[in-house]
N, C-alpha and C. Protein backbone atom coordinates (compact mmCIF):
# COMPACT_ATOMS: atom_id res chain seq x y z
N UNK A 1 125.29 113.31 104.96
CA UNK A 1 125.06 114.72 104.72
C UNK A 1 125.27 115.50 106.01
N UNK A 2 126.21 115.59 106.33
CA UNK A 2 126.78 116.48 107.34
C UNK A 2 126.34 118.34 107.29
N UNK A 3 125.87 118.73 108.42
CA UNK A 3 125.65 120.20 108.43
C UNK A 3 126.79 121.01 108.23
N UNK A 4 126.82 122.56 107.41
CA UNK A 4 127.90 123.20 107.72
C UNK A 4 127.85 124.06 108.66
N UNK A 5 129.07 124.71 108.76
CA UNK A 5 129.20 125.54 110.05
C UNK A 5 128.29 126.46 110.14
N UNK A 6 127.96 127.02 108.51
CA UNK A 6 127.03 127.91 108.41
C UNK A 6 125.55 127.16 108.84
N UNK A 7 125.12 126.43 108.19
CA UNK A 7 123.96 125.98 108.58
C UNK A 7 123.87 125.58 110.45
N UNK A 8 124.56 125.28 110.99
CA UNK A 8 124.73 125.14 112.46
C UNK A 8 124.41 126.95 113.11
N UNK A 9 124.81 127.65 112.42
CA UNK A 9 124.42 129.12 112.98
C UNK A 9 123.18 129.91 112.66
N UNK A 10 122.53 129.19 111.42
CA UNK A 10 121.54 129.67 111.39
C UNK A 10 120.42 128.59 111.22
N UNK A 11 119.75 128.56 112.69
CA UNK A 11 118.90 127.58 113.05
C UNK A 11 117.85 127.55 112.11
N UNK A 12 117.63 128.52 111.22
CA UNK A 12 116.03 128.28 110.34
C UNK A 12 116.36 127.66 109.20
N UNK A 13 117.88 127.39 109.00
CA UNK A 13 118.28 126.34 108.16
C UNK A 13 118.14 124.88 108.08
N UNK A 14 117.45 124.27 107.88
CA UNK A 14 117.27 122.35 108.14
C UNK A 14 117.79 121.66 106.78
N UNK A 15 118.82 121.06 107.44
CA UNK A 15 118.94 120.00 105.98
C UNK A 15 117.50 118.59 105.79
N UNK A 16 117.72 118.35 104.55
CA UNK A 16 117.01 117.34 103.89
C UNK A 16 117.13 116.20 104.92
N UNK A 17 116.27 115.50 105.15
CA UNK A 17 116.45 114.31 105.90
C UNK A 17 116.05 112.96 105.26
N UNK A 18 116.42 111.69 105.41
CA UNK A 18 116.03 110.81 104.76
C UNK A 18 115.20 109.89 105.21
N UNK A 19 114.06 109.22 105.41
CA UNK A 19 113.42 108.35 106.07
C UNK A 19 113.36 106.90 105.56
N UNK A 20 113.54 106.14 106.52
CA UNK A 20 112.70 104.63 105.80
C UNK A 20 111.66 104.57 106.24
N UNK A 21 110.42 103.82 105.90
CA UNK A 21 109.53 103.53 106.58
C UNK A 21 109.63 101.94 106.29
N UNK A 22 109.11 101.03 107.17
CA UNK A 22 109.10 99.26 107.00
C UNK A 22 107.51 99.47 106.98
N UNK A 23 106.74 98.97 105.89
CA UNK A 23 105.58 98.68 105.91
C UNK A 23 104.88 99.88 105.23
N UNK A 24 103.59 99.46 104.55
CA UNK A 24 102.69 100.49 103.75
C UNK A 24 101.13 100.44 103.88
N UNK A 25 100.79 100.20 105.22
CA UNK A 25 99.93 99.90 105.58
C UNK A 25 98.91 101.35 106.30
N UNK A 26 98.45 101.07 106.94
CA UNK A 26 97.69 102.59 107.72
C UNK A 26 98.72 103.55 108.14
N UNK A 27 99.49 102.76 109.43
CA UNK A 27 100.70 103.53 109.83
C UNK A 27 101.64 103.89 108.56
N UNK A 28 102.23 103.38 108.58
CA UNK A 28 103.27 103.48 106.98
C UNK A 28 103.05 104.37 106.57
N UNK A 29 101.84 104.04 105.63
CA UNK A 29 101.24 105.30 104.95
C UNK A 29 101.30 106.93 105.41
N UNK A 30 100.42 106.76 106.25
CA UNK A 30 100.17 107.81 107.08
C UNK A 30 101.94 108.72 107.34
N UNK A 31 103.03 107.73 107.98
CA UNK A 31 104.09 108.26 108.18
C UNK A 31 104.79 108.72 107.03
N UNK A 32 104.72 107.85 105.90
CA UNK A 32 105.40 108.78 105.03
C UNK A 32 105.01 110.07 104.11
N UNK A 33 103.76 109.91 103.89
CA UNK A 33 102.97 111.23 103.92
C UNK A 33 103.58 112.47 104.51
N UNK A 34 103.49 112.40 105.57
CA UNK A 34 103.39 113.29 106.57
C UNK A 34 104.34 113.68 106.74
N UNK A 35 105.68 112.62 106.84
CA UNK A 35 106.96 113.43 106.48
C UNK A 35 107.77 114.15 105.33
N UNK A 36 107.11 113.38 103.96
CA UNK A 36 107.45 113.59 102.81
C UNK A 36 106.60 115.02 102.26
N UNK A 37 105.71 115.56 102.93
CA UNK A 37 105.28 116.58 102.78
C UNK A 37 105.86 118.00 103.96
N UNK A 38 106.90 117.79 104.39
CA UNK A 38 107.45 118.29 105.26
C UNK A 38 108.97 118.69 105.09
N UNK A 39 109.24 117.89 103.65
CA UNK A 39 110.40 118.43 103.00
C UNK A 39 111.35 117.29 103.24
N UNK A 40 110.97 115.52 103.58
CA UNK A 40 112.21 115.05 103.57
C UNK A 40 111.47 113.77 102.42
N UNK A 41 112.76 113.52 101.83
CA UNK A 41 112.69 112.17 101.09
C UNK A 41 112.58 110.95 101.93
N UNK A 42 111.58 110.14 101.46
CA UNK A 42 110.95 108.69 102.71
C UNK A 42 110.96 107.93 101.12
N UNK A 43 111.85 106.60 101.78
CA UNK A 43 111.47 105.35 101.02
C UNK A 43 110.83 104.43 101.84
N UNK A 44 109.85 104.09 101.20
CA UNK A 44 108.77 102.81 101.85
C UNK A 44 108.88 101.57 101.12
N UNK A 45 109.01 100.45 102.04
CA UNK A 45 109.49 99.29 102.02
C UNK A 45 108.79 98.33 102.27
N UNK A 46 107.96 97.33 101.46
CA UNK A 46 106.61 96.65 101.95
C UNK A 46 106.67 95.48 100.90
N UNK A 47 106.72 94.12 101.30
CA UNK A 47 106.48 92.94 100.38
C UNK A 47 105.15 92.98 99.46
N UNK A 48 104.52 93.87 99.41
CA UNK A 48 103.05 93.60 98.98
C UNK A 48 103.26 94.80 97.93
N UNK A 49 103.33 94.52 96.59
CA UNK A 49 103.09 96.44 95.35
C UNK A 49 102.11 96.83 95.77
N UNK A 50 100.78 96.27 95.92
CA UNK A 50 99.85 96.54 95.95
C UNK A 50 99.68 97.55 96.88
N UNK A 51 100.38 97.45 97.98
CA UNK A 51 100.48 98.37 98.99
C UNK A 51 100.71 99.85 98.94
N UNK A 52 101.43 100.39 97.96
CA UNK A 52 102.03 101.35 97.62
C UNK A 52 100.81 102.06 97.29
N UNK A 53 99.50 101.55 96.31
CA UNK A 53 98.66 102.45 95.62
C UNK A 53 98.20 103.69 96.84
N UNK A 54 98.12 103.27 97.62
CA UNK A 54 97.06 104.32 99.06
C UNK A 54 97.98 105.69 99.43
N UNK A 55 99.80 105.57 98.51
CA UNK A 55 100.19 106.88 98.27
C UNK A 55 100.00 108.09 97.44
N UNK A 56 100.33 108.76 97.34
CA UNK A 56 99.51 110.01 96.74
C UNK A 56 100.73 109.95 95.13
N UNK A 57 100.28 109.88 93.98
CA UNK A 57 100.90 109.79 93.12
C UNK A 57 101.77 110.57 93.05
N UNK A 58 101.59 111.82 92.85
CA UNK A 58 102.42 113.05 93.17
C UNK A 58 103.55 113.27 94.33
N UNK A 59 103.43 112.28 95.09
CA UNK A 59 105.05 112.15 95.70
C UNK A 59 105.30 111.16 95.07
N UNK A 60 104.79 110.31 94.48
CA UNK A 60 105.50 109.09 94.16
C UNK A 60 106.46 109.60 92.98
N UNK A 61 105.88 110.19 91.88
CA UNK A 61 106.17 110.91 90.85
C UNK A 61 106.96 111.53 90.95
N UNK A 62 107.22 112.79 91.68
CA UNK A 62 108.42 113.71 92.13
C UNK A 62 109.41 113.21 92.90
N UNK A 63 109.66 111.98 92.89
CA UNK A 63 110.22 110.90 93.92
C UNK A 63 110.70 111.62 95.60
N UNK A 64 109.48 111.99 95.98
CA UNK A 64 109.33 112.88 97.53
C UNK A 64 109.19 111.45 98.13
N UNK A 65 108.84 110.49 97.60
CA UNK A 65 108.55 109.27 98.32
C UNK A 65 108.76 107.97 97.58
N UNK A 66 109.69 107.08 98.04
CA UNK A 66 110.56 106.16 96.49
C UNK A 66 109.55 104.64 97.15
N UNK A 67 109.22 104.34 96.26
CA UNK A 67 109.11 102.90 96.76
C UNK A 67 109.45 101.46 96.90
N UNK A 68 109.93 100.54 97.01
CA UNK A 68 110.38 99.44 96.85
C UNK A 68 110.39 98.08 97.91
N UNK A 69 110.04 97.02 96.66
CA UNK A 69 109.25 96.28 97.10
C UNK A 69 110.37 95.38 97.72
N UNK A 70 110.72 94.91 98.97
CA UNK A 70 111.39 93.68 99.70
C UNK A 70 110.30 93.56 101.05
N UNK A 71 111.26 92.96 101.90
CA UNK A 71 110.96 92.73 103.06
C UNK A 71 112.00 92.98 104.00
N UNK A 72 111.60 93.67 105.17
CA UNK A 72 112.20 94.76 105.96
C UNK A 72 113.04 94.10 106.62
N UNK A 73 112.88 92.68 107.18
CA UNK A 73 113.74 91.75 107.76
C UNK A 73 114.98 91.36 106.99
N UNK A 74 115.26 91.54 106.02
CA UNK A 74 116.13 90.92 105.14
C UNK A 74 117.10 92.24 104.59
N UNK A 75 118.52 92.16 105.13
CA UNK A 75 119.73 93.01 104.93
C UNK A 75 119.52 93.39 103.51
N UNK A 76 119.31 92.11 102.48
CA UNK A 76 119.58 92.55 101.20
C UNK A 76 118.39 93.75 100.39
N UNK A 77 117.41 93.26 101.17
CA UNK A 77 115.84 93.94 100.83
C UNK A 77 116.73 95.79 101.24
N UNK A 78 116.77 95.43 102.45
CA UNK A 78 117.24 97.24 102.95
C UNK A 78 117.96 97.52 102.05
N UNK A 79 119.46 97.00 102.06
CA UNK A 79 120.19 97.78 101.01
C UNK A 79 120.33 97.90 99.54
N UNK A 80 119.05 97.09 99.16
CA UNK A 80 118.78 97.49 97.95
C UNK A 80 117.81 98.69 97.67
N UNK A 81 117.43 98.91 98.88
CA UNK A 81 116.61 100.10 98.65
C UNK A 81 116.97 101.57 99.10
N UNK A 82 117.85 101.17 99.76
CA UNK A 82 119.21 102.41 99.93
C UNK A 82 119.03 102.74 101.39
N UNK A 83 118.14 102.06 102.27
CA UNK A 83 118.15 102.17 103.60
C UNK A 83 119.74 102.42 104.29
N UNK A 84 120.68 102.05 104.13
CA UNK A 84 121.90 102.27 104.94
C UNK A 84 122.18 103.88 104.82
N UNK A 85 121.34 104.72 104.13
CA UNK A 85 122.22 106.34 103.57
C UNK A 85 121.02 107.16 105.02
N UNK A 86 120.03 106.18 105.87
CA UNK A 86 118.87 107.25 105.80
C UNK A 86 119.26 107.84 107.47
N UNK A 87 118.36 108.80 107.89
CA UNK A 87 118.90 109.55 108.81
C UNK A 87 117.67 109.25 110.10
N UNK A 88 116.67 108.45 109.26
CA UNK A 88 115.72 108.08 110.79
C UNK A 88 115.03 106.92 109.99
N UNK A 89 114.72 105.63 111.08
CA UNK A 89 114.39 103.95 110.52
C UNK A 89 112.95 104.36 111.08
N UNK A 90 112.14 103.57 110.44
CA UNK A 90 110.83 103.71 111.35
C UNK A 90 110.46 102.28 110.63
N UNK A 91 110.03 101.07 111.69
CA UNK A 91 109.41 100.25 111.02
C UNK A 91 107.66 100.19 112.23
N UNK A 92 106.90 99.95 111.26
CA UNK A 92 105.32 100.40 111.21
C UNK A 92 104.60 99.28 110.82
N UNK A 93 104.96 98.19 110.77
CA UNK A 93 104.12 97.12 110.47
C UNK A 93 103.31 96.59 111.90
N UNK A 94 102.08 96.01 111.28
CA UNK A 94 101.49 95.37 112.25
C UNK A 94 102.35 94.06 112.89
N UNK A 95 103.23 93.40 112.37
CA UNK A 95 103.63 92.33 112.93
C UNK A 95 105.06 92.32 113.72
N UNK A 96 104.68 92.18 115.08
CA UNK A 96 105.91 92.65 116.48
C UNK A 96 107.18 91.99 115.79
N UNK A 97 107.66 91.17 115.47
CA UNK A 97 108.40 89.94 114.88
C UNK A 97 109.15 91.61 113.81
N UNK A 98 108.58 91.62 113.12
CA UNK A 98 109.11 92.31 111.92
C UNK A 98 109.46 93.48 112.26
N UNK A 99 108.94 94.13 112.79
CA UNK A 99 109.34 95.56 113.42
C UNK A 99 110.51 95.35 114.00
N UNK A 100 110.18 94.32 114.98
CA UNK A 100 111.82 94.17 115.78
C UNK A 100 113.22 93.51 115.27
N UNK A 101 112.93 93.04 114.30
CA UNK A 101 114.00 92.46 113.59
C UNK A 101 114.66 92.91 112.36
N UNK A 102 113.76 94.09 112.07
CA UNK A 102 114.27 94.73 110.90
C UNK A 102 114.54 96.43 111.65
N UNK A 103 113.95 96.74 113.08
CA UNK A 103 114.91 97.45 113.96
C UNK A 103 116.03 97.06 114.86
N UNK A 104 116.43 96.31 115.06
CA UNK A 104 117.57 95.16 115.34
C UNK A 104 118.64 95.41 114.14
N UNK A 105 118.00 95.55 112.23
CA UNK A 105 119.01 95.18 111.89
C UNK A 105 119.27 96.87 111.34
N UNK A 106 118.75 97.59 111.32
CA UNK A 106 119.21 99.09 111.21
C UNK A 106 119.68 99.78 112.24
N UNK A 107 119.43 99.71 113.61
CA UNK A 107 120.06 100.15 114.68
C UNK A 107 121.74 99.52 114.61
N UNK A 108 121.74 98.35 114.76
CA UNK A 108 123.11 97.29 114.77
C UNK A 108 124.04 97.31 113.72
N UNK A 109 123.49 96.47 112.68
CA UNK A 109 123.92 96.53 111.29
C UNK A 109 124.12 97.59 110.88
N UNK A 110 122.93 98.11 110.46
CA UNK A 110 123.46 99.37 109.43
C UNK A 110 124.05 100.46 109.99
N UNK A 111 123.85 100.90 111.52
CA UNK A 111 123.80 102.28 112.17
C UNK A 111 123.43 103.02 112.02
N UNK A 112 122.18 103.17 111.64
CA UNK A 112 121.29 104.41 111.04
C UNK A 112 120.66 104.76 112.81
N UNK A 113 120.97 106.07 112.80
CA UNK A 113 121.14 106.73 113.99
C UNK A 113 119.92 107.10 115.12
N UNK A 114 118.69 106.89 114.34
CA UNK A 114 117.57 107.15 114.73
C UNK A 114 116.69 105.51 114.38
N UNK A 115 116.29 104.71 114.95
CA UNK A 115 115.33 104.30 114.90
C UNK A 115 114.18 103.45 115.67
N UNK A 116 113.15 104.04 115.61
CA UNK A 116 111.76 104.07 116.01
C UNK A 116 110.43 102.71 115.36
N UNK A 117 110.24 102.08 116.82
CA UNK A 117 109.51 100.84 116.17
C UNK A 117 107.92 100.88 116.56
N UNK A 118 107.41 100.91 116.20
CA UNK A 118 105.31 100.87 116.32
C UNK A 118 105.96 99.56 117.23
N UNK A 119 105.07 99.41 118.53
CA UNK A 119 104.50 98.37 119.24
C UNK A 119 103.62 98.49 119.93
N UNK A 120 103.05 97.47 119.39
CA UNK A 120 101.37 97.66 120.40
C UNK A 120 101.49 96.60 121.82
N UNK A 121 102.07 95.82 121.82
CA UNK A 121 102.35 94.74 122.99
C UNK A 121 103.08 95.76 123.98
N UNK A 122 102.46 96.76 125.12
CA UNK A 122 103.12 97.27 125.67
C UNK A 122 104.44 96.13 126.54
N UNK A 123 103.71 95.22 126.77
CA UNK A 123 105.00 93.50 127.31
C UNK A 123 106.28 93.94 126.72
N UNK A 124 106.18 94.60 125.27
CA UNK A 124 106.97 94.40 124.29
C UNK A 124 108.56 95.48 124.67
N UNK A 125 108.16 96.38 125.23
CA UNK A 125 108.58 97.58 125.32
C UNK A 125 110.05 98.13 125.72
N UNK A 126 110.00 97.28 126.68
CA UNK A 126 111.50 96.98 127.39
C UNK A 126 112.29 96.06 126.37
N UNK A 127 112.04 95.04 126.24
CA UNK A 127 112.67 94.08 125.17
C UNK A 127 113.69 95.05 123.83
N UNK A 128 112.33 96.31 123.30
CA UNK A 128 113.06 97.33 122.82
C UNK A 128 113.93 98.51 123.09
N UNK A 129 113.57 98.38 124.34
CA UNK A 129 114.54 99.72 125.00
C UNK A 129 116.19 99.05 124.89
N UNK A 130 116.02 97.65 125.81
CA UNK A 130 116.85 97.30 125.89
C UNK A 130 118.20 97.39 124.67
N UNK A 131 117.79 96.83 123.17
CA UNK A 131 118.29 97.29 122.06
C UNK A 131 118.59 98.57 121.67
N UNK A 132 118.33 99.52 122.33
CA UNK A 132 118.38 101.19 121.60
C UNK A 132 117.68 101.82 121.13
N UNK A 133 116.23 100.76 121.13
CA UNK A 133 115.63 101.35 119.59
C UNK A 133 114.26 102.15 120.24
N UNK A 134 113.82 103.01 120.06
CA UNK A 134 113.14 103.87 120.32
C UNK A 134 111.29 103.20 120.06
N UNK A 135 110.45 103.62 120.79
CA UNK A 135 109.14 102.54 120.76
C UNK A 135 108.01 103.99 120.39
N UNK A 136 107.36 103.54 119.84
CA UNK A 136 105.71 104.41 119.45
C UNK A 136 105.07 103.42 119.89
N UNK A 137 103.63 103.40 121.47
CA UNK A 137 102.89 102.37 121.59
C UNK A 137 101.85 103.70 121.45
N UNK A 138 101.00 102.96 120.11
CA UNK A 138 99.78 103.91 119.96
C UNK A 138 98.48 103.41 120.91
N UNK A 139 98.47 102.66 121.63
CA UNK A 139 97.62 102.31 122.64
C UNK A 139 97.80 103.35 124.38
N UNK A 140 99.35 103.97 123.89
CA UNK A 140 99.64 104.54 125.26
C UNK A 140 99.33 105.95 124.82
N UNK A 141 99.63 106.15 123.54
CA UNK A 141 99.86 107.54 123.42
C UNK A 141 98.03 107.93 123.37
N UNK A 142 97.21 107.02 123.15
CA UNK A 142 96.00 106.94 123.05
C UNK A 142 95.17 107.64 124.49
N UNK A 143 95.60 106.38 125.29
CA UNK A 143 95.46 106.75 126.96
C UNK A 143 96.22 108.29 127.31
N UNK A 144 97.20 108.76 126.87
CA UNK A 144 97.78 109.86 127.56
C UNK A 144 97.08 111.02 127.00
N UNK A 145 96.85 111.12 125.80
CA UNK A 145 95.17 112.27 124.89
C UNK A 145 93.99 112.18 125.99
N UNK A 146 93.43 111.00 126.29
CA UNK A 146 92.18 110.94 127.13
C UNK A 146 92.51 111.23 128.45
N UNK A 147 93.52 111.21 129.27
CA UNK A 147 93.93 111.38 130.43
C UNK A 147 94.22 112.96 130.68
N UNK A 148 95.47 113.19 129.80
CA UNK A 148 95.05 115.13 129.56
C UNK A 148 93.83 115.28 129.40
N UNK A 149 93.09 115.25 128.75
CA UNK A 149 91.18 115.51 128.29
C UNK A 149 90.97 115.54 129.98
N UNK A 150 90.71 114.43 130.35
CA UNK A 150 89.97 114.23 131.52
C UNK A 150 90.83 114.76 132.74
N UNK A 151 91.71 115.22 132.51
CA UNK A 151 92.62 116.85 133.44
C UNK A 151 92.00 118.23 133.21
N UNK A 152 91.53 118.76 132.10
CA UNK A 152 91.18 119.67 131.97
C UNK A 152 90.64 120.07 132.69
């Protein structure tokens, strides 16, 4: 979904954006919420159905938020869920292994242009830079809230 010329000139114009999220857990959740109420379509991607309930029916329903059940590591899981069309990857699972290997295979593989991996192993961090892939350590961003605070 390419911008037009027109939409390039008038900045209060935003196209639709597409999200994946890997995982449906606290983070997950929380992320697709938050974006899917912000005007973009997010498919969430989690081995567990069960996982899905902690979304709000009403995006599920208006399909503001699609769900489907694979596993984020596995090419066929993504592109059955239409991950190759999306415009930002976010994988959000608790487990380092999975995040990085199912951002490994959307950065590489698919080329989806944006994507962003939860790691809490700050160790971890470089390992991801190195790949392209963009890092959320909520343990840092934690410290940098209390550190402004204690600037004030």
């Amino acid at each position: 979904m390419a911008q037009t010329q027109e939409d390039k000139a008038n900045p209060s114009i935003q196209r639709l954006k597409r999200v994946a999220v890997i995982g449906c857990g606290s983070y997950g959740s929380q992320i697709a919420v938050e974006l899917s109420l912000s005007g973009n379509i997010v498919i969430v991607i989690d081995k567990n159905p069960d996982s899905f309930s902690v979304l709000p029916s009403n995006l599920v329903e208006n399909s503001r938020v699609v769900t489907s059940i694979g596993d984020g590591t596995k090419e066929a899981s993504l592109r059955k869920a239409g991950v190759q069309d999306v415009d930002l990857f976010i994988a959000s699972t608790k487990i380092p292994s999975v995040n990085l290997m199912s951002g490994q295979l959307a950065r590489h593989l698919m080329r989806i242009p944006e994507v962003i991996c939860l790691v809490n192993d700050s160790e971890l961090i470089s390992l991801y830079d190195g790949l392209g892939i963009k890092v959320i350590n909520p343990d840092a961003l934690l410290m940098n809230v209390i550190r402004e605070r204690l600037d004030e």
